[in-house]
C-alpha atoms as a PDB file:
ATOM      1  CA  UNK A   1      78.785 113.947  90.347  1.00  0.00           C
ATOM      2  CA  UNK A   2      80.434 110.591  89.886  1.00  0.00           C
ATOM      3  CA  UNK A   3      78.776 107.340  89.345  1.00  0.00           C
ATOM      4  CA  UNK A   4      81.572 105.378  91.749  1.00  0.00           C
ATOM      5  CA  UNK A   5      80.245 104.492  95.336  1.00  0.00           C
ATOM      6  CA  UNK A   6      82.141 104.629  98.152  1.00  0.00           C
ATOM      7  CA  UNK A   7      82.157 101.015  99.797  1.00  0.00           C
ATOM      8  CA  UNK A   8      80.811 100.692 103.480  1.00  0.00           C
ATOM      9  CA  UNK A   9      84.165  98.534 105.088  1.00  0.00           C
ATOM     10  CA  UNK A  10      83.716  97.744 108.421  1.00  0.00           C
ATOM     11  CA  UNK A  11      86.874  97.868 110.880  1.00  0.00           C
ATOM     12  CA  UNK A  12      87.029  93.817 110.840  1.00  0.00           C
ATOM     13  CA  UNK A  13      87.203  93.745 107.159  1.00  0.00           C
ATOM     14  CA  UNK A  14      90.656  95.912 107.507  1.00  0.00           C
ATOM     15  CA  UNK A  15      92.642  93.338 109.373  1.00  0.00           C
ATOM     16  CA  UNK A  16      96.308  91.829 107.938  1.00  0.00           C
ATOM     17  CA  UNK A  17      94.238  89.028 106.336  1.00  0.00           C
ATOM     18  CA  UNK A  18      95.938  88.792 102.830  1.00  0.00           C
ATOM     19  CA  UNK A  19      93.650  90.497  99.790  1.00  0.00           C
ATOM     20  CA  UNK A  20      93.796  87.313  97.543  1.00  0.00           C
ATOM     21  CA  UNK A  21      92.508  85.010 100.050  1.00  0.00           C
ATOM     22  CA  UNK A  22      89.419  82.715  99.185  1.00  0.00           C
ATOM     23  CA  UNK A  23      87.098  83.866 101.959  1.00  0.00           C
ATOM     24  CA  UNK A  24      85.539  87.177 101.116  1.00  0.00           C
ATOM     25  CA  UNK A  25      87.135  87.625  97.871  1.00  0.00           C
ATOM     26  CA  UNK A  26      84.086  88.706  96.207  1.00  0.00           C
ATOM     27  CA  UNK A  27      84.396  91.693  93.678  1.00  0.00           C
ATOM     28  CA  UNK A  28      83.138  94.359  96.202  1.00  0.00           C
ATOM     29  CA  UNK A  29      85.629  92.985  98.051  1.00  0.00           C
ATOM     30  CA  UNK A  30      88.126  93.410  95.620  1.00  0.00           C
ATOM     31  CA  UNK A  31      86.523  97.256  95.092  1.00  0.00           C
ATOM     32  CA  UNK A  32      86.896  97.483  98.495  1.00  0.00           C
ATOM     33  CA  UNK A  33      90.635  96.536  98.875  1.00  0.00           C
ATOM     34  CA  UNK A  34      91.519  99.038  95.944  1.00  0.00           C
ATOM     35  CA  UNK A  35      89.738 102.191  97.465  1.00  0.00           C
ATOM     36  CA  UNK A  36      91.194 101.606 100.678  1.00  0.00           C
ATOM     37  CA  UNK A  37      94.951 101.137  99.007  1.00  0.00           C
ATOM     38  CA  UNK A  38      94.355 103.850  96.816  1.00  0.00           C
ATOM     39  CA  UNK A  39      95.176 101.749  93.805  1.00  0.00           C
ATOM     40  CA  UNK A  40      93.330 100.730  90.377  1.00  0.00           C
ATOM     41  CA  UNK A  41      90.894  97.944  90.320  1.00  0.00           C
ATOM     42  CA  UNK A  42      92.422  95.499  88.309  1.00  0.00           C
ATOM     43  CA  UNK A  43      90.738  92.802  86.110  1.00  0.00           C
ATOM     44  CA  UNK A  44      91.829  89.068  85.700  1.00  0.00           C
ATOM     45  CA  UNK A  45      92.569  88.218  82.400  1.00  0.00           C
ATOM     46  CA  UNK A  46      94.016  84.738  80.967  1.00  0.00           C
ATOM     47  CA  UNK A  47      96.393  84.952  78.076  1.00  0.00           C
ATOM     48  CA  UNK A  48      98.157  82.192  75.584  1.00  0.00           C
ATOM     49  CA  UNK A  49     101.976  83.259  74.880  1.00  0.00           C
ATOM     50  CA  UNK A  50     104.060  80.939  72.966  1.00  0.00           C
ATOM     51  CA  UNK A  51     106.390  78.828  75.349  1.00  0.00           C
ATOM     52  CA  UNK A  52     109.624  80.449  74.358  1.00  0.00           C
ATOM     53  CA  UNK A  53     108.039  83.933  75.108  1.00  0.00           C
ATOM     54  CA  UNK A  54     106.711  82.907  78.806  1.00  0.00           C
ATOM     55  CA  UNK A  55     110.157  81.731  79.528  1.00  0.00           C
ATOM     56  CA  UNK A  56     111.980  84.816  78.475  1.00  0.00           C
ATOM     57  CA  UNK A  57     109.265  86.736  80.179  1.00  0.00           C
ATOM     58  CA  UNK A  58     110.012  85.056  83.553  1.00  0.00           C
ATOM     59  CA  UNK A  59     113.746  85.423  82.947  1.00  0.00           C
ATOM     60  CA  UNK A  60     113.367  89.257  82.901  1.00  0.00           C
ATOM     61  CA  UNK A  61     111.290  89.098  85.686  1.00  0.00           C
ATOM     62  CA  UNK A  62     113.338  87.534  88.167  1.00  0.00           C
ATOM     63  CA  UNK A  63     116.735  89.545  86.931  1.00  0.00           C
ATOM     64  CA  UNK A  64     114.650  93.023  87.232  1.00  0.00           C
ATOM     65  CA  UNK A  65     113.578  91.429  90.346  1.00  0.00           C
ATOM     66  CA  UNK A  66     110.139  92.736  89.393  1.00  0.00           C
ATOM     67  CA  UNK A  67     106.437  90.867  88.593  1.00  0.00           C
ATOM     68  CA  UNK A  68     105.445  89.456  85.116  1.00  0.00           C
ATOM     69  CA  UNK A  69     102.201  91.303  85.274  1.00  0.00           C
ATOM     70  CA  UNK A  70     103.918  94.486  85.843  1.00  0.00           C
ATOM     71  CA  UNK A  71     105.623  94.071  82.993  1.00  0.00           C
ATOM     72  CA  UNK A  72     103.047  93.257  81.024  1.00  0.00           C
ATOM     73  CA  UNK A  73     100.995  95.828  82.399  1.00  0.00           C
ATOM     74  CA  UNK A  74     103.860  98.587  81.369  1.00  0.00           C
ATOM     75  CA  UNK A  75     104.238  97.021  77.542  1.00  0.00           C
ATOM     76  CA  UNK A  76     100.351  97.023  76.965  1.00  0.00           C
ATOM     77  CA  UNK A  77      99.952 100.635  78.499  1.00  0.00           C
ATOM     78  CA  UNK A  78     102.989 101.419  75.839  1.00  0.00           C
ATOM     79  CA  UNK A  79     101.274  99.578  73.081  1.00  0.00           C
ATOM     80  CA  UNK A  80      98.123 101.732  73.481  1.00  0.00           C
ATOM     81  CA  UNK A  81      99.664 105.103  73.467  1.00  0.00           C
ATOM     82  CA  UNK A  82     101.063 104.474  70.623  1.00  0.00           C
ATOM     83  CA  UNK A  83      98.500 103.623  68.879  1.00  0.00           C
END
């Protein structure tokens, strides 16, 4: 049996209020908001790059028309299988 709960959300808690807004944004909440879209929990993390790396990062981003943390994301999971 698994050791993940299944979070009690009440119907007022699934309104269009946006997920990263400061009222409620506790990590249950967060929990919450990733059951209910079916996606992976994800955990905040702050990292230095060297200047000329953020900017070339960015650049990508915007041409591919895509996020810098999905990016990121994709390069790290990369990193670790081949490892």
């Amino acid at each position: 049996m698994s050791n993940k709960r299944i979070p009690k959300v009440s119907e007022s808690r699934l309104d269009e209020t946006p997920s990263n807004s400061a009222v409620g944004y506790t990590r249950d909440d967060q929990w919450a908001n990733a059951f209910i879209k079916k996606m992976e929990q994800t955990h905040r993390l702050t990292v230095r790059l060297p200047l000329n790396l953020h900017q070339e990062l960015r650049k990508i981003a915007f041409e591919t028309k895509t996020s810098s943390t999905a990016i990121i994301v994709e390069a790290v999971r990369k990193y670790l299988n081949c490892e």
